[in-house]
Every structure is written in structure tokens, then in C-alpha cells.
PDB file of N, CA and C in Angstrom:
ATOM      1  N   UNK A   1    -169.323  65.122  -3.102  1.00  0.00           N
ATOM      2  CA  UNK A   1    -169.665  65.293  -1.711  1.00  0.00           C
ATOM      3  C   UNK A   1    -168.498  65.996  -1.006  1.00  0.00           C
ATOM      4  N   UNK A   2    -168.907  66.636   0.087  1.00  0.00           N
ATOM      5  CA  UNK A   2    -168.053  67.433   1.090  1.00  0.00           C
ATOM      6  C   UNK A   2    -167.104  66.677   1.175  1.00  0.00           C
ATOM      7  N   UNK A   3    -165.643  66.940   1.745  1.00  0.00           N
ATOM      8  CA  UNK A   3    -164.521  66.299   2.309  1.00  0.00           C
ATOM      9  C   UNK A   3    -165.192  65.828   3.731  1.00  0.00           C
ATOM     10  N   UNK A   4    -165.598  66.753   4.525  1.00  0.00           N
ATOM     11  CA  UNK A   4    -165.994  66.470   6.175  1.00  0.00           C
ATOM     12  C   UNK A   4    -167.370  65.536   6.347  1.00  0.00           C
ATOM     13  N   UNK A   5    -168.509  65.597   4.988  1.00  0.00           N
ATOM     14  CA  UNK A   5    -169.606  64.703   5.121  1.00  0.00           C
ATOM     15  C   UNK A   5    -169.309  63.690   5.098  1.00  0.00           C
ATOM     16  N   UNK A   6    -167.805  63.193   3.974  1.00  0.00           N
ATOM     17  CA  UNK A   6    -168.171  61.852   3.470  1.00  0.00           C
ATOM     18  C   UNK A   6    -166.993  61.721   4.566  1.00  0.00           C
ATOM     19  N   UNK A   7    -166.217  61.922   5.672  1.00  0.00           N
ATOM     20  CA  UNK A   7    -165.603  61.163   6.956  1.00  0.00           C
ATOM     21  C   UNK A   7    -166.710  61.132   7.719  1.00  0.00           C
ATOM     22  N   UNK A   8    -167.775  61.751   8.196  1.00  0.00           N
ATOM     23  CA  UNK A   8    -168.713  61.369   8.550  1.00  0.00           C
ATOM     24  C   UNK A   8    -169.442  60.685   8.045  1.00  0.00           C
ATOM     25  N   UNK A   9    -170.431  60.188   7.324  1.00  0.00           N
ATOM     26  CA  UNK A   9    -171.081  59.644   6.604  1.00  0.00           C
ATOM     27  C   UNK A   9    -170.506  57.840   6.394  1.00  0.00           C
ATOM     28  N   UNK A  10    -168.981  57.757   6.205  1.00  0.00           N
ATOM     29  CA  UNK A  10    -168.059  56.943   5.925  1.00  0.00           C
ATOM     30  C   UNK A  10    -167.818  56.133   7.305  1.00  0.00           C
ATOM     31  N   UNK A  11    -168.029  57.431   8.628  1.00  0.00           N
ATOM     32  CA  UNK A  11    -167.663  56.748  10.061  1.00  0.00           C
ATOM     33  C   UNK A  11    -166.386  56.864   9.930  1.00  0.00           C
ATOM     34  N   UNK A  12    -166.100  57.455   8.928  1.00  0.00           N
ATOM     35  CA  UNK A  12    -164.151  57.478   9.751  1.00  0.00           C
ATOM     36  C   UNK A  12    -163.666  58.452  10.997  1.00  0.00           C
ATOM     37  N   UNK A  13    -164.300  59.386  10.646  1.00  0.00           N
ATOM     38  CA  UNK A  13    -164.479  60.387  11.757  1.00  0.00           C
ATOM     39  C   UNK A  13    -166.201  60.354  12.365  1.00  0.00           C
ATOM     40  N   UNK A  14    -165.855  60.873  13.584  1.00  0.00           N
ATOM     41  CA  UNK A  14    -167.624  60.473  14.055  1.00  0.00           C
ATOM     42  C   UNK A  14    -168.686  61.894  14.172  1.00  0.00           C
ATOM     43  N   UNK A  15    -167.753  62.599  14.025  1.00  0.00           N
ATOM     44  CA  UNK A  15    -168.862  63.978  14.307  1.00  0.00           C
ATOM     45  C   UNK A  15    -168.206  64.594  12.705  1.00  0.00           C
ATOM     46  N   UNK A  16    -168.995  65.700  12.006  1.00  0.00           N
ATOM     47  CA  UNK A  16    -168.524  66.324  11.079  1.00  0.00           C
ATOM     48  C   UNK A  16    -167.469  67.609  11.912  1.00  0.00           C
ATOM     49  N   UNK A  17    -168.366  68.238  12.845  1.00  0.00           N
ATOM     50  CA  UNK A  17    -167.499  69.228  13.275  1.00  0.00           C
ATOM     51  C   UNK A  17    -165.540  68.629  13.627  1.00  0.00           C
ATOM     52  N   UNK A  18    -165.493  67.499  14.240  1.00  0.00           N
ATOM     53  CA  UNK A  18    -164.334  67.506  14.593  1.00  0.00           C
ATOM     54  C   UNK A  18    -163.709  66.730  12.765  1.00  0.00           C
ATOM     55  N   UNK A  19    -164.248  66.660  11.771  1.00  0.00           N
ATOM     56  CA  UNK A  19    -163.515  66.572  10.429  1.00  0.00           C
ATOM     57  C   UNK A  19    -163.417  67.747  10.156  1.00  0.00           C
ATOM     58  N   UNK A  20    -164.218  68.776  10.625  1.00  0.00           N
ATOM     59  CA  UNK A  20    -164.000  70.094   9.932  1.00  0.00           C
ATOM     60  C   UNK A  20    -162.419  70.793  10.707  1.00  0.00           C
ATOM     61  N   UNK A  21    -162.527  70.680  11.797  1.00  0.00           N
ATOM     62  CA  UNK A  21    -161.325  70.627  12.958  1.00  0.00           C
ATOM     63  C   UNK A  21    -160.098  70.165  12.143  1.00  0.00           C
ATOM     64  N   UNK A  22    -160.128  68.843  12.201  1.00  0.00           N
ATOM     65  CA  UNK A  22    -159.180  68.216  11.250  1.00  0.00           C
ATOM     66  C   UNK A  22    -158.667  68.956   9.870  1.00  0.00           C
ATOM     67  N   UNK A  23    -159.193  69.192   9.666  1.00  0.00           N
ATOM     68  CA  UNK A  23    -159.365  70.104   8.210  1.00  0.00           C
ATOM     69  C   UNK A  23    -158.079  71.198   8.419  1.00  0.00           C
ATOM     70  N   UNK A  24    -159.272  72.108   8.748  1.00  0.00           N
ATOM     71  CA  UNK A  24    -158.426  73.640   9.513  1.00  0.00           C
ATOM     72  C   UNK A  24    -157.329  73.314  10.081  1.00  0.00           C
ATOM     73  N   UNK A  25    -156.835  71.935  10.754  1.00  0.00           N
ATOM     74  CA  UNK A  25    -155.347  71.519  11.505  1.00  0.00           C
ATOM     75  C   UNK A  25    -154.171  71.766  10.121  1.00  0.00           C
ATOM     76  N   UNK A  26    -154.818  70.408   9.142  1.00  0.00           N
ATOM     77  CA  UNK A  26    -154.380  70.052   7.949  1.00  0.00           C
ATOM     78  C   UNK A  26    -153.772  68.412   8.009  1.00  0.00           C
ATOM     79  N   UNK A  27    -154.710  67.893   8.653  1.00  0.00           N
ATOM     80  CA  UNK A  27    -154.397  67.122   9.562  1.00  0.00           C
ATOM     81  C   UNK A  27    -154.747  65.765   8.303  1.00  0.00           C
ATOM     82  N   UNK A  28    -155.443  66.056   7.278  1.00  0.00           N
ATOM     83  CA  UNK A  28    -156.262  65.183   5.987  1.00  0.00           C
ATOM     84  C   UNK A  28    -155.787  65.385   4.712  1.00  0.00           C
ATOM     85  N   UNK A  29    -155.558  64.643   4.012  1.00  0.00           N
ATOM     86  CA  UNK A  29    -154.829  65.171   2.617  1.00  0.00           C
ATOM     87  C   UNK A  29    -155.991  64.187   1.743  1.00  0.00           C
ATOM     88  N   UNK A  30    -156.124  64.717   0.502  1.00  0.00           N
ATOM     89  CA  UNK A  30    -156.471  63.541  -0.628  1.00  0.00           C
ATOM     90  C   UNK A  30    -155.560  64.108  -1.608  1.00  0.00           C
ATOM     91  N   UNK A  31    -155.622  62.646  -2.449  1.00  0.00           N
ATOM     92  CA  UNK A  31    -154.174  62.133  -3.316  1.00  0.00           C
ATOM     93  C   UNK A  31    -153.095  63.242  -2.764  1.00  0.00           C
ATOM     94  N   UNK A  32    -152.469  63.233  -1.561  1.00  0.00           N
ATOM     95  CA  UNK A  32    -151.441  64.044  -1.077  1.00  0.00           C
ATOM     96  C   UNK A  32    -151.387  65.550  -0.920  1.00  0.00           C
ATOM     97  N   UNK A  33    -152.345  66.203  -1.020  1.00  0.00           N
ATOM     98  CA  UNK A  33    -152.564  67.299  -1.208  1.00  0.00           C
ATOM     99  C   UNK A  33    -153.610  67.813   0.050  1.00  0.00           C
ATOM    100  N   UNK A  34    -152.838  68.660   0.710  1.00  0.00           N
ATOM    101  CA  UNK A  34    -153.945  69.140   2.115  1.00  0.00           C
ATOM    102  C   UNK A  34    -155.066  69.624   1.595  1.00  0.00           C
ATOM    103  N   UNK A  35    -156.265  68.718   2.334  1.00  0.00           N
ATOM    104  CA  UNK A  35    -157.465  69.619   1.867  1.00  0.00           C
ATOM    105  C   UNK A  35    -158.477  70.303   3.060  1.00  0.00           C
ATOM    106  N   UNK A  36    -159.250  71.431   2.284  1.00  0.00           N
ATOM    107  CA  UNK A  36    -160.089  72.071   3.113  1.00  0.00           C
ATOM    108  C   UNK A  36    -161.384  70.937   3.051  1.00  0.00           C
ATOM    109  N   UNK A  37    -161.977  71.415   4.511  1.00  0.00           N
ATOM    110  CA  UNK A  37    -163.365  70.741   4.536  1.00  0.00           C
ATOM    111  C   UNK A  37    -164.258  70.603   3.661  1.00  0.00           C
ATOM    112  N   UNK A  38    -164.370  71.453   2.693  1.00  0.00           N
ATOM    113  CA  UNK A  38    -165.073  71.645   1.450  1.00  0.00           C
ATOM    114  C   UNK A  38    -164.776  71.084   0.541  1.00  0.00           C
ATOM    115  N   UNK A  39    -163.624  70.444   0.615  1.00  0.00           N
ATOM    116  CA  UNK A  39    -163.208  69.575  -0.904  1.00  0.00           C
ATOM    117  C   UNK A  39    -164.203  68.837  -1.230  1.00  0.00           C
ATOM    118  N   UNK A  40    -164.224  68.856  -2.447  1.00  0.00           N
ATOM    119  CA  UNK A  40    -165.020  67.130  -3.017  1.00  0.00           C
ATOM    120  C   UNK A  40    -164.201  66.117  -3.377  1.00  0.00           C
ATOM    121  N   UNK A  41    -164.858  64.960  -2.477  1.00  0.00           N
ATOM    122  CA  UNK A  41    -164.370  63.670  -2.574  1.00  0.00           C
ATOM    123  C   UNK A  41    -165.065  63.183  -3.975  1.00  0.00           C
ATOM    124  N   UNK A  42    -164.291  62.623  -4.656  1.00  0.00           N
ATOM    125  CA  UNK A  42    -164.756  61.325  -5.608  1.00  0.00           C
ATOM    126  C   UNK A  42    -164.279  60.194  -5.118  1.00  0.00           C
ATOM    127  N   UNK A  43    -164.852  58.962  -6.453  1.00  0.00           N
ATOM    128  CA  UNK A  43    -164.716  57.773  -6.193  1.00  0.00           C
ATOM    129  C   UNK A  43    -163.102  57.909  -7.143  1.00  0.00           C
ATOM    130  N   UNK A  44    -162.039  56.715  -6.023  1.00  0.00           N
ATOM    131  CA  UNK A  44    -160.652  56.417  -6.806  1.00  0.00           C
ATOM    132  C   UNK A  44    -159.627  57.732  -5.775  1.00  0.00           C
ATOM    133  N   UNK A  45    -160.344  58.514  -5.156  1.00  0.00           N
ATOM    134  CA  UNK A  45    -159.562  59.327  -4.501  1.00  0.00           C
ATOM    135  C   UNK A  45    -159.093  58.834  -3.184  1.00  0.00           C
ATOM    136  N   UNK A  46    -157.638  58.884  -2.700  1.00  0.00           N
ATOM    137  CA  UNK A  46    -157.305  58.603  -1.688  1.00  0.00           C
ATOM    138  C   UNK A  46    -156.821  59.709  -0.474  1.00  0.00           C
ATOM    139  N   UNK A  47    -157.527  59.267   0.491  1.00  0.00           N
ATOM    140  CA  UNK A  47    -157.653  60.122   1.546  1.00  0.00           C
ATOM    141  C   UNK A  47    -156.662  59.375   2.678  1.00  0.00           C
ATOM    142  N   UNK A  48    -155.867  60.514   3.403  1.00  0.00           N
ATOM    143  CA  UNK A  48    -154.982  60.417   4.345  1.00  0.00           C
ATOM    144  C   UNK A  48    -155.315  61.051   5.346  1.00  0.00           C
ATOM    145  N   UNK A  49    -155.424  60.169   6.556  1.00  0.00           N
ATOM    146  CA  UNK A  49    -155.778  60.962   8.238  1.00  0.00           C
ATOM    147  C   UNK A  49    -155.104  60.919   9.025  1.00  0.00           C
ATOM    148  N   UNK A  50    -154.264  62.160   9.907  1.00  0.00           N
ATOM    149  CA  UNK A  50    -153.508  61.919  10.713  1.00  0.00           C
ATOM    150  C   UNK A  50    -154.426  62.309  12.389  1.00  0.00           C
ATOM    151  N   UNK A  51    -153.936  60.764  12.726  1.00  0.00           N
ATOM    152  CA  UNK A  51    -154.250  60.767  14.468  1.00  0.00           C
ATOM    153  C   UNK A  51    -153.660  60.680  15.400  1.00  0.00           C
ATOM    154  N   UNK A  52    -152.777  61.516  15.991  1.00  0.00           N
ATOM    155  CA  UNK A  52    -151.873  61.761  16.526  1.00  0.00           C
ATOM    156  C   UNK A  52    -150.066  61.529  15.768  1.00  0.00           C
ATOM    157  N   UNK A  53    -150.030  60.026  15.993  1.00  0.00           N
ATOM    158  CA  UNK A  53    -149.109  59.300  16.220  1.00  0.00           C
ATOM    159  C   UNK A  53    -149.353  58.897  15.000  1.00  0.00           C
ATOM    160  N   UNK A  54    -150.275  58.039  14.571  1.00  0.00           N
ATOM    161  CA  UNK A  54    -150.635  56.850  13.426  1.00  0.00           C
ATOM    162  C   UNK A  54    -151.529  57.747  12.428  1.00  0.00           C
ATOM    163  N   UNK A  55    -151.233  57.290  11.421  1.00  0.00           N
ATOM    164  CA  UNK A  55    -151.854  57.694  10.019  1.00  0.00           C
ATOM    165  C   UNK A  55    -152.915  56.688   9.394  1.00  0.00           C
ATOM    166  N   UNK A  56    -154.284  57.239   9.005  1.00  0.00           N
ATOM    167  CA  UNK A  56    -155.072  56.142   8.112  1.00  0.00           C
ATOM    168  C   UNK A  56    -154.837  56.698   6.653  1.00  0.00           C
ATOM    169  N   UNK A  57    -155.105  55.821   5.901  1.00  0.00           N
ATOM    170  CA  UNK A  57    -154.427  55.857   4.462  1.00  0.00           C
ATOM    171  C   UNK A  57    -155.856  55.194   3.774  1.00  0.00           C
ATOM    172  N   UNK A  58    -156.523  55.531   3.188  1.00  0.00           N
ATOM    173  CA  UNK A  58    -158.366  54.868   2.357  1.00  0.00           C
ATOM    174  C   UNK A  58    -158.106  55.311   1.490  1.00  0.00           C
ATOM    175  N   UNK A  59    -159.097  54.386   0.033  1.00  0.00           N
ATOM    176  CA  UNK A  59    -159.015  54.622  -1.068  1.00  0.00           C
ATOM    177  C   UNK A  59    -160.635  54.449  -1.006  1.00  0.00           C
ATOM    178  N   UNK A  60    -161.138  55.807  -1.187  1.00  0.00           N
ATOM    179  CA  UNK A  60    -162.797  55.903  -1.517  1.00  0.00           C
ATOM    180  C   UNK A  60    -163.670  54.948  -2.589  1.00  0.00           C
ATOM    181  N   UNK A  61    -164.635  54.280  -2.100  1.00  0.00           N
ATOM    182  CA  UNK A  61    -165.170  53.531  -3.013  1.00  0.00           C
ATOM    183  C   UNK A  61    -166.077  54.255  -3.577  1.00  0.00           C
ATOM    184  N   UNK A  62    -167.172  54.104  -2.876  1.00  0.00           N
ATOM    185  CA  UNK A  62    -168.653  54.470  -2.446  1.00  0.00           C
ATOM    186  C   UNK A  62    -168.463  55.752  -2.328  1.00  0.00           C
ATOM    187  N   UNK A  63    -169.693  56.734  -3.530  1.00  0.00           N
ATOM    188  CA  UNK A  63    -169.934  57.993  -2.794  1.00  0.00           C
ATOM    189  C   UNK A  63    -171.735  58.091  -1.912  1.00  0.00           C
ATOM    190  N   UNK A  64    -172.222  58.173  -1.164  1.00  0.00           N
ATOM    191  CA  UNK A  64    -173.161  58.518  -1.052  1.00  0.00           C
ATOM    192  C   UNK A  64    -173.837  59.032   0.285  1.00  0.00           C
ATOM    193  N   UNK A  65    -174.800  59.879  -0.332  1.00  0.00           N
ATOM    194  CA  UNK A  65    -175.167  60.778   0.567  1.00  0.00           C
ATOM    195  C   UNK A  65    -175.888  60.490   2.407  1.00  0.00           C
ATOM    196  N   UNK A  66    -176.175  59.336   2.549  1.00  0.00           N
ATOM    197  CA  UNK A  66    -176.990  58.611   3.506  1.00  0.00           C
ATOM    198  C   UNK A  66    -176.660  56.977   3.545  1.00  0.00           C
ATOM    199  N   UNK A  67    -176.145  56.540   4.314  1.00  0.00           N
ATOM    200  CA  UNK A  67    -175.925  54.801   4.403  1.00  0.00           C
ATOM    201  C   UNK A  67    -176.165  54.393   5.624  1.00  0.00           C
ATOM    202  N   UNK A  68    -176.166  53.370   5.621  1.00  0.00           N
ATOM    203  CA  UNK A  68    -176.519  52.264   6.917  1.00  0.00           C
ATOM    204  C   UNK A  68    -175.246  51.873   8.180  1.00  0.00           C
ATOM    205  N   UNK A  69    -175.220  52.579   8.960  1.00  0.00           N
ATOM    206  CA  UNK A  69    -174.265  51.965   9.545  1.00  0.00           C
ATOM    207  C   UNK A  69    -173.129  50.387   9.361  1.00  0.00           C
ATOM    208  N   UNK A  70    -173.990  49.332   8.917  1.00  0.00           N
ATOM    209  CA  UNK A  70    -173.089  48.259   8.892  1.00  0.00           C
ATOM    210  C   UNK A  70    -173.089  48.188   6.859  1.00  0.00           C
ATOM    211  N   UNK A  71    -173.267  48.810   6.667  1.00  0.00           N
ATOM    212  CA  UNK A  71    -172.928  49.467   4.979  1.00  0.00           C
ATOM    213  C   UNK A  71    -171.849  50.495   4.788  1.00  0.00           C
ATOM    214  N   UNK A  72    -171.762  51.545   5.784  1.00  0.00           N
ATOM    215  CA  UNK A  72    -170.599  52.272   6.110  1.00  0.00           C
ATOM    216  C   UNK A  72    -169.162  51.952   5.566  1.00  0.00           C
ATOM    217  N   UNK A  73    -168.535  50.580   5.875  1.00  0.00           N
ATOM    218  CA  UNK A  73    -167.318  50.449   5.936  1.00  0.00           C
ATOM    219  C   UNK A  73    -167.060  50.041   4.709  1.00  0.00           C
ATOM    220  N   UNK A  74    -167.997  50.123   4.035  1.00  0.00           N
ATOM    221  CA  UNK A  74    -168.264  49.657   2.253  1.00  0.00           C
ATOM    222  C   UNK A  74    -167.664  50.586   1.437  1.00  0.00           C
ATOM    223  N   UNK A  75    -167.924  51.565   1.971  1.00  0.00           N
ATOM    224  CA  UNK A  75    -167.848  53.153   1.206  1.00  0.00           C
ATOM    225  C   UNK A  75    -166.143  53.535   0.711  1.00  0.00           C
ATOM    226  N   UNK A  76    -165.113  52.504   1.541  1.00  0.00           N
ATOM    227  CA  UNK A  76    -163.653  53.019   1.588  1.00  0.00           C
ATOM    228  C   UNK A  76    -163.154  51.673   1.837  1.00  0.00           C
ATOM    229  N   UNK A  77    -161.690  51.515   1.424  1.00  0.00           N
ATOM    230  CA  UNK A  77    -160.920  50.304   1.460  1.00  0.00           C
ATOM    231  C   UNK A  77    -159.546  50.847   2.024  1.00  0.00           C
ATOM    232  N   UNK A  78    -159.370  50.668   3.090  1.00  0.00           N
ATOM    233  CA  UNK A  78    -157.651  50.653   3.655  1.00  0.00           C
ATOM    234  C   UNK A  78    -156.895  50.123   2.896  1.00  0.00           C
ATOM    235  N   UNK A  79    -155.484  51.305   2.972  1.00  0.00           N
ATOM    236  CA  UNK A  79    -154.366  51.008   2.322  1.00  0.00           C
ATOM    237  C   UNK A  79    -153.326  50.648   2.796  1.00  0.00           C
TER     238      UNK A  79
END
């Protein structure tokens, strides 16, 4: 799956356009490495988000294409 679907999809980010934003900043890394919006996420990959000030740090569980809002937070585990 996309880098920008699955922060959407995941709810970490709430719109895709502003992950794609993020993206183009370089503002997202997985396993440490800046990625474009297009990356593919797998499962075991860890994704880094910078928001301003504070950094989120997730380790992807769940890949999938469509989930349930209160299933969402299933998908990734904070580090």
C-alpha cells in the first residue's frame, strides 16, 4: 500500500493530501529513510512523523486497504 493511503487509512494523518504534503516536506521517514508518498508500506516497517516540534515513531501492524474507524488504531503500535 501507498505511504500517504496507509497514514490515512491508519488515521494518523487525516486527509491523504496533507500526507502527500508531508511527504514532499520530508517530513516522514520509514525504517529511517525519507520517503516519497508513493512508498510502499509493509507489515514490521517503521514509520517516523514529524509535527512540528514532536515526532511520532509507529511500527506498522496491519496492512489494509479499508477499516473501521475504531479498528484503525489496530493497524500500528507506538514506539
Amino acid at each position: 500500500m501507498r505511504l500517504d493511503k496507509y497514514l490515512k487509512v491508519s488515521r494518523l494523518i487525516k486527509r491523504r493530501t496533507v500526507a502527500n504534503e508531508a511527504c514532499d516536506a520530508g517530513r516522514i521517514k520509514i525504517n529511517e529513510k525519507v520517503a516519497k508518498a508513493g512508498a510502499k508500506v509493509s507489515v514490521g516497517d517503521i514509520i517516523e512523523i514529524q509535527f512540528g516540534n514532536k515526532a511520532v515513531k509507529v511500527e506498522v501492524l496491519i496492512v489494509k486497504e479499508t477499516v473501521k474507524k475504531d479498528e484503525a488504531k489496530d493497524m500500528f503500535k507506538y514506539l
